[in-house]
Each structure stands twice: as C-alpha cells, then as structure tokens.
Protein backbone atom coordinates (compact mmCIF):
# COMPACT_ATOMS: atom_id res chain seq x y z
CA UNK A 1 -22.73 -2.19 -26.79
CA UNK A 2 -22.31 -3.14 -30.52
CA UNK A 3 -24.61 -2.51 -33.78
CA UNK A 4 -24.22 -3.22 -36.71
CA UNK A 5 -26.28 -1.46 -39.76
CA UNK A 6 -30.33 -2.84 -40.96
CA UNK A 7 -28.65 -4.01 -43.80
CA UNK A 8 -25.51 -5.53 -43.18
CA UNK A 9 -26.16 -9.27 -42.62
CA UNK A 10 -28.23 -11.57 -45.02
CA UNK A 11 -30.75 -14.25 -44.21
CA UNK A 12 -29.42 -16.89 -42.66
CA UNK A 13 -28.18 -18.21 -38.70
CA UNK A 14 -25.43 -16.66 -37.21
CA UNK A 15 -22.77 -16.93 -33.95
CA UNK A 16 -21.49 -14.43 -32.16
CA UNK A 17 -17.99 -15.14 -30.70
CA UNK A 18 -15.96 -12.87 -28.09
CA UNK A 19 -12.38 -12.84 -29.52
CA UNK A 20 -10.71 -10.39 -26.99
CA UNK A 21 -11.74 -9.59 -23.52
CA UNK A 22 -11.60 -5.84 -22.80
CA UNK A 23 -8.38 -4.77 -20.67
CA UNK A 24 -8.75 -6.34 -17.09
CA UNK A 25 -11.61 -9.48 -18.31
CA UNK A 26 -11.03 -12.97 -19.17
CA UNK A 27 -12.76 -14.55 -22.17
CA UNK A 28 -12.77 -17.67 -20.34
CA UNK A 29 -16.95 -18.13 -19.40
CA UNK A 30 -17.96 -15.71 -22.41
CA UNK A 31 -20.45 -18.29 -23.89
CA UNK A 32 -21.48 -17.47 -28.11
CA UNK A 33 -24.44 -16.69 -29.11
CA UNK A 34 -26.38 -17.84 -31.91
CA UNK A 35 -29.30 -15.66 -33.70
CA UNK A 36 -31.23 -15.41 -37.08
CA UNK A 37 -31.76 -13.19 -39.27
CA UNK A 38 -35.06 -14.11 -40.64
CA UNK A 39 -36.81 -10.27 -41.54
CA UNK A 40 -35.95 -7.67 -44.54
CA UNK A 41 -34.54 -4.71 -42.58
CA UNK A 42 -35.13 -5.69 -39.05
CA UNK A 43 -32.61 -5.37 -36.38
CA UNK A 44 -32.15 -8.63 -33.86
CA UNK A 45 -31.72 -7.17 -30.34
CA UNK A 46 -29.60 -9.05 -28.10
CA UNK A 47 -29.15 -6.66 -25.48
CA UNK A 48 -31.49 -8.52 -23.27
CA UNK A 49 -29.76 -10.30 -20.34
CA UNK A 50 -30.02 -13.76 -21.72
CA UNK A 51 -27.95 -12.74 -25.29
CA UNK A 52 -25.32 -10.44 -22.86
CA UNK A 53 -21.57 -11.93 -22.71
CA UNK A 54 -20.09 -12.04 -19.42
CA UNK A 55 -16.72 -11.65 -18.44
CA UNK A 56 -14.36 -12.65 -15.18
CA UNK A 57 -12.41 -9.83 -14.31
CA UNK A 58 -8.54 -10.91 -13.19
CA UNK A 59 -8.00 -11.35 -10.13
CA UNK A 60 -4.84 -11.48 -8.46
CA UNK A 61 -2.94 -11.64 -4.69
CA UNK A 62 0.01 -10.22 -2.70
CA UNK A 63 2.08 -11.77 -0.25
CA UNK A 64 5.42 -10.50 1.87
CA UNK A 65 7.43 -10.45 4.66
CA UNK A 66 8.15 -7.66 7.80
CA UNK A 67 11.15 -7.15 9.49
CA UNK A 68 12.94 -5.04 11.08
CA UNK A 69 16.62 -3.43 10.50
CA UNK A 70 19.51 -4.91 12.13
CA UNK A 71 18.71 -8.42 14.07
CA UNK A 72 16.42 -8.97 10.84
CA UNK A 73 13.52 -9.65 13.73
CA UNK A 74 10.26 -10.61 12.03
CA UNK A 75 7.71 -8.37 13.22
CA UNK A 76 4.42 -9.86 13.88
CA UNK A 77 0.73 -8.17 13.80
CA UNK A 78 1.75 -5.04 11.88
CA UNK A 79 -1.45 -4.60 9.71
CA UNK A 80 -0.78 -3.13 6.07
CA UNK A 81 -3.63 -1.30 4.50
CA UNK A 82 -4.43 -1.77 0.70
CA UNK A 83 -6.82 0.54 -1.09
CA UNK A 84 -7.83 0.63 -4.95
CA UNK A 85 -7.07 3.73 -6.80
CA UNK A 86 -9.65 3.44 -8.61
CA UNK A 87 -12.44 2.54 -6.28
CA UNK A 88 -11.09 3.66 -3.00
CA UNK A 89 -12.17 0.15 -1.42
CA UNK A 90 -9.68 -0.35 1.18
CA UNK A 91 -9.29 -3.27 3.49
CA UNK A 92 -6.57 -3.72 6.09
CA UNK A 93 -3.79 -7.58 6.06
CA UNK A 94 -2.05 -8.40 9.33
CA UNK A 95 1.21 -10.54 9.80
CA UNK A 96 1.42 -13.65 11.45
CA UNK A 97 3.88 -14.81 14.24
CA UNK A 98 6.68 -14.92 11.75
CA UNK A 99 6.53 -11.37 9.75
CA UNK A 100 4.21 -13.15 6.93
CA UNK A 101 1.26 -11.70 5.56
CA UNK A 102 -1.16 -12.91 2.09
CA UNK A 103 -4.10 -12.13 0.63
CA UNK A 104 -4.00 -15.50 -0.85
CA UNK A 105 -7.23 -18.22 -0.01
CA UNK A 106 -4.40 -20.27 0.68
CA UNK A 107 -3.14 -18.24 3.55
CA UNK A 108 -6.55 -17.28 4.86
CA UNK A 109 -10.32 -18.34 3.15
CA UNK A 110 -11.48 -14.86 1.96
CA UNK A 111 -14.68 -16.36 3.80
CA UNK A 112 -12.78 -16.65 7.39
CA UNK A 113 -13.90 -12.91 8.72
CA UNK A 114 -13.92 -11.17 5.33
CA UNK A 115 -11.76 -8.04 6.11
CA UNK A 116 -12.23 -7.96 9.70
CA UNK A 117 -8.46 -7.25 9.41
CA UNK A 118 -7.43 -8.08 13.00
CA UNK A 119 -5.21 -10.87 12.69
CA UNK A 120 -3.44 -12.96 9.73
CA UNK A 121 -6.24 -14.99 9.70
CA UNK A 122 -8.92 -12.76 8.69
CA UNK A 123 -9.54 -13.35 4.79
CA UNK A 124 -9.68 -10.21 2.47
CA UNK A 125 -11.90 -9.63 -0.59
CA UNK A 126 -12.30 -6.60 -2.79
CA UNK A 127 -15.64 -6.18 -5.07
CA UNK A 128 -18.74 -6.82 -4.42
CA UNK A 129 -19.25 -10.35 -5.38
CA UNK A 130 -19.47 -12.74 -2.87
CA UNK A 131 -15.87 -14.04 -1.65
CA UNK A 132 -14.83 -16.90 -3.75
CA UNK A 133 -11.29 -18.68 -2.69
CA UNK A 134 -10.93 -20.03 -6.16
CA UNK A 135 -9.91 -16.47 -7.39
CA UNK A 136 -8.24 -13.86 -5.78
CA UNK A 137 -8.73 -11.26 -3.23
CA UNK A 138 -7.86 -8.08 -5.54
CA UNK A 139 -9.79 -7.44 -8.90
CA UNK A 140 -7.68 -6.15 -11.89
CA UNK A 141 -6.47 -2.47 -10.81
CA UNK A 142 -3.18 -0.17 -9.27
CA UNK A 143 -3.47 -0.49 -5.45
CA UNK A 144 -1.57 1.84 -3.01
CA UNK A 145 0.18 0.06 0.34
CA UNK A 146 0.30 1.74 3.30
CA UNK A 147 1.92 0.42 6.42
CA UNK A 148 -0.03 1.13 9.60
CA UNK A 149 1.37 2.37 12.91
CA UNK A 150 1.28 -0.38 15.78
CA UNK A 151 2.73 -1.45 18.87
CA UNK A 152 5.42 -4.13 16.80
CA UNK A 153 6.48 -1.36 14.78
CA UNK A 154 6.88 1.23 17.66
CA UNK A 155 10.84 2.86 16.97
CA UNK A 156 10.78 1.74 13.87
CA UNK A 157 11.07 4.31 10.54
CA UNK A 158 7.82 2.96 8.50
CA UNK A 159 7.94 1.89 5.10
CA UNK A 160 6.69 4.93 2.85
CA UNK A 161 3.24 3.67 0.93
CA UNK A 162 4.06 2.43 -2.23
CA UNK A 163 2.08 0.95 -5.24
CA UNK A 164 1.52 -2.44 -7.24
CA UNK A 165 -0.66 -3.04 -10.29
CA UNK A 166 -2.76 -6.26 -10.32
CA UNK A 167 -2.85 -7.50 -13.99
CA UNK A 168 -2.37 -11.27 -14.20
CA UNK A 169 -4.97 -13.73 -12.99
CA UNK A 170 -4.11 -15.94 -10.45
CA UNK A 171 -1.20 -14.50 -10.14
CA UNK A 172 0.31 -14.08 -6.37
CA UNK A 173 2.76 -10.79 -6.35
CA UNK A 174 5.65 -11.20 -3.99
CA UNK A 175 6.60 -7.69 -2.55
CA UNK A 176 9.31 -9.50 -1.05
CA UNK A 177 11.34 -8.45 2.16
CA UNK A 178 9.83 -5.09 3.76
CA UNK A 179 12.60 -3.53 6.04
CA UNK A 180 11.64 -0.84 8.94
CA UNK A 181 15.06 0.98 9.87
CA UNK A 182 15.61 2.07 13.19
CA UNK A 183 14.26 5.96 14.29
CA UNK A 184 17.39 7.69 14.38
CA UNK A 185 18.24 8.75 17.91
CA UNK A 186 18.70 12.33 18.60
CA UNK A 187 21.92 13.41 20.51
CA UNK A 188 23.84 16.80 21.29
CA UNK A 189 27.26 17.84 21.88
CA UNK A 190 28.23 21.19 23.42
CA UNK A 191 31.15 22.70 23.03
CA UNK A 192 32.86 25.86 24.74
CA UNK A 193 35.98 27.67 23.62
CA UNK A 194 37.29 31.50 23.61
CA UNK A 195 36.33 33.36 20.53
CA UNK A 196 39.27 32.30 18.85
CA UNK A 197 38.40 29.11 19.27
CA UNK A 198 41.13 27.89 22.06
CA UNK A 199 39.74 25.52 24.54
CA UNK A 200 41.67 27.18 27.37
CA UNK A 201 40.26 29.89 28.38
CA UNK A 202 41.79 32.47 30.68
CA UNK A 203 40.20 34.07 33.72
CA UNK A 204 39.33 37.25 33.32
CA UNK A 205 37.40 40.48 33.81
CA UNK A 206 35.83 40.14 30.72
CA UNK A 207 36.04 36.79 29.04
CA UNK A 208 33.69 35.72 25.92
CA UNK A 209 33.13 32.03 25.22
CA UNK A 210 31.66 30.52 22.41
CA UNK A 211 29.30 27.72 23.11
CA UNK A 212 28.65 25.50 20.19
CA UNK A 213 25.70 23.28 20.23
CA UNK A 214 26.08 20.09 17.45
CA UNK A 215 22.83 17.72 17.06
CA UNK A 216 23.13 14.63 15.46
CA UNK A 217 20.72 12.51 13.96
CA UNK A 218 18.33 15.30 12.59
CA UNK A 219 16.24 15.14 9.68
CA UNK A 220 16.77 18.08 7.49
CA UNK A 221 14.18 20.84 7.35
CA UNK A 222 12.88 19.67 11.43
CA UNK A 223 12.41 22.42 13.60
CA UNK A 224 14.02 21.76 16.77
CA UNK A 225 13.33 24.18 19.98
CA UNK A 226 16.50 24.44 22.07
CA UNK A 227 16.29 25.82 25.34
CA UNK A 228 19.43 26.28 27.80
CA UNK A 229 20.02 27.93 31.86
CA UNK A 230 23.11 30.33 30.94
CA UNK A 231 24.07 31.07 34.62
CA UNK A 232 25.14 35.24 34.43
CA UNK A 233 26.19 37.36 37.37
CA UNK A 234 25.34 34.52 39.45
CA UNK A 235 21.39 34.34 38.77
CA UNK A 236 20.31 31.25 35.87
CA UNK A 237 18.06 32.31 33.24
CA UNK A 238 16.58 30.78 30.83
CA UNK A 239 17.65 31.25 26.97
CA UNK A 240 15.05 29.92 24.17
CA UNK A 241 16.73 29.42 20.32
C-alpha cells in the first residue's frame, strides 16, 4: 500500500499509473486510476477493491526428454515430481511413449485431469486460480525436480533432483536430454597365494595362504557384509567380515 501526505497534492483530477510491476507481476492488465482531489486536507482512499491495481504473475513451462545410458532408449511413463520452494505445492509430469514430458497447454490442457499425474496426458497447474491454457502451468518461483522411482526406470542410476527458476512469461524451459546411467553391477574376485605372495603353493604341514577378496563396482563409503565357508580340519564354518 502507498500514501502520500494530507498535503501533498493540490485541487485538481488526477491518474494513477503503474510504471513497474513488482518482481514476478506483469503490468500488462494494471488498469489507471483516476481520482480528485476536491477537499482542504482530506485524504482520497483508494484502497477499496474497485481503485486496487491488479497484476498477472509470470507464468512459465518446462519440457524434456528421458533416456536411458547406452542404447539412448527413451523411457516412457517415468513421472517427475515438481514442487515450489516457496509454496511447497507439488504436482507430479509423466512421459509419453517416446521419453517426452511438458507442462505446456500445448502438450496437455491444464484442464485434461489437472494433476492427476498418471499419464502424459494429465494437465498440470500450480496456484490456485482456475487452470487457464493461455498461461502457463508454473507461477513465477525456483522449483526443485525430482525424478520418481518406477518400473521404466528399474536398473537405472536416477537423476539427482535438481532446480530451475521460472522468471519469464510464456516462456517454455527446455531441461533438455535427462540421462539415467546404468546401476553399476557388483562383482568379486578372489585370489589365493602363499604369504609371499607366490601362486604356487607347496604342500605342507603347515602352509598359510592369503586369500584376497577384490569387489568391483562399489560405491565408496557402502558397507558391504561378506560372508565365506573356510573349510578347516575338514569341518566348513562359516566366517562373517
């Protein structure tokens, strides 16, 4: 809200014109307003709804592509959740046949199933306006995406959420080509040798052999439980590391 002082403005008619939208708004729909100032010392109050100046926030899209590592095979139905930082609304875009997913009216009517989120055709709207497909689905704002476990993605290394900023109207952000890599298969190799390290060992009344275990494909800091049967004096028993 904005004052100015009892005495600032002489007799006469005035117009009041928005010159800059606040961060986020458009100016395009702010209508002027005209008053009078016809009283010594009275203040005009236009705070009533039909002197207030409204503003269109911006409202923007996103649009990209799933695949997966190697054949480059388009994955379809892997739903992406998107939730404002700000609000924590959150509403849930699925791919089509071909790895494609939008927010975009074009793609889907943000009337079609408003964020049903079960398939690509579901439309998404955040806010709580009623869903208009001459604007887009996300309001002005810094949105976190989150790909969601699902049976197309199953062996695949997810994405890690990531974040966009919606701050141009009508403006449809391309987040490109988003790549799930292969889970990286776990394998071991055990190897047995004398202490010196010879891989001929000699019979013997007493023999000691070194038995080194090598696992690949590991993420560092994962605990791994390895269990072995070490078969001594004849009898197997069990040995936990």
């Amino acid at each position: 809200m904005a004052s100015t002082s009892a005495d600032l403005l002489p007799y006469g008619k005035f117009r009041i014109v928005e010159s800059e939208a606040p961060d986020g708004y458009l100016t395009d729909g702010a209508k002027p307003i005209d008053f009078a100032i016809t009283e010594n010392g009275k203040i005009v109050d236009l705070t009533d709804e039909a002197h207030s100046i409204y503003n269109q926030i911006k409202r923007g899209d996103i649009e990209g592509v799933k695949i997966g590592a190697g054949t480059h095979k388009r994955l379809a139905d892997v739903p992406f959740r998107i939730t404002s930082k700000t609000t924590g609304e959150s509403h849930v875009v699925v791919t089509d046949d071909n790895g494609q997913f939008s927010t975009s009216a074009d793609w889907a009517s943000h009337k079609h199933n408003t964020n049903a989120g079960k398939t690509s055709e579901d439309g998404v709207w955040f806010g709580a306006s009623e869903p208009d497909d001459s604007k887009g689905a996300l309001p002005y704002d810094a949105y976190i995406i989150e790909e969601l476990k699902c049976e197309s993605n199953k062996g695949f290394e997810l994405i890690p959420p990531f974040e966009i900023v919606v701050s141009r109207n009508n403006l449809v952000i391309d987040l490109g080509t988003l790549t799930d890599e292969y889970e990286k298969e776990i394998s071991i190799h055990t190897t047995a040798t004398s202490k010196d390290g010879e891989k001929t060992i000699l019979a013997g009344k007493e023999v000691t052999i070194v038995d080194t275990v090598k696992l690949d494909g590991l993420t560092k800091g994962t605990k791994i439980p390895v269990k072995r049967l070490a078969d001594v004096k004849g009898r197997k028993r069990r040995a936990n590391h």
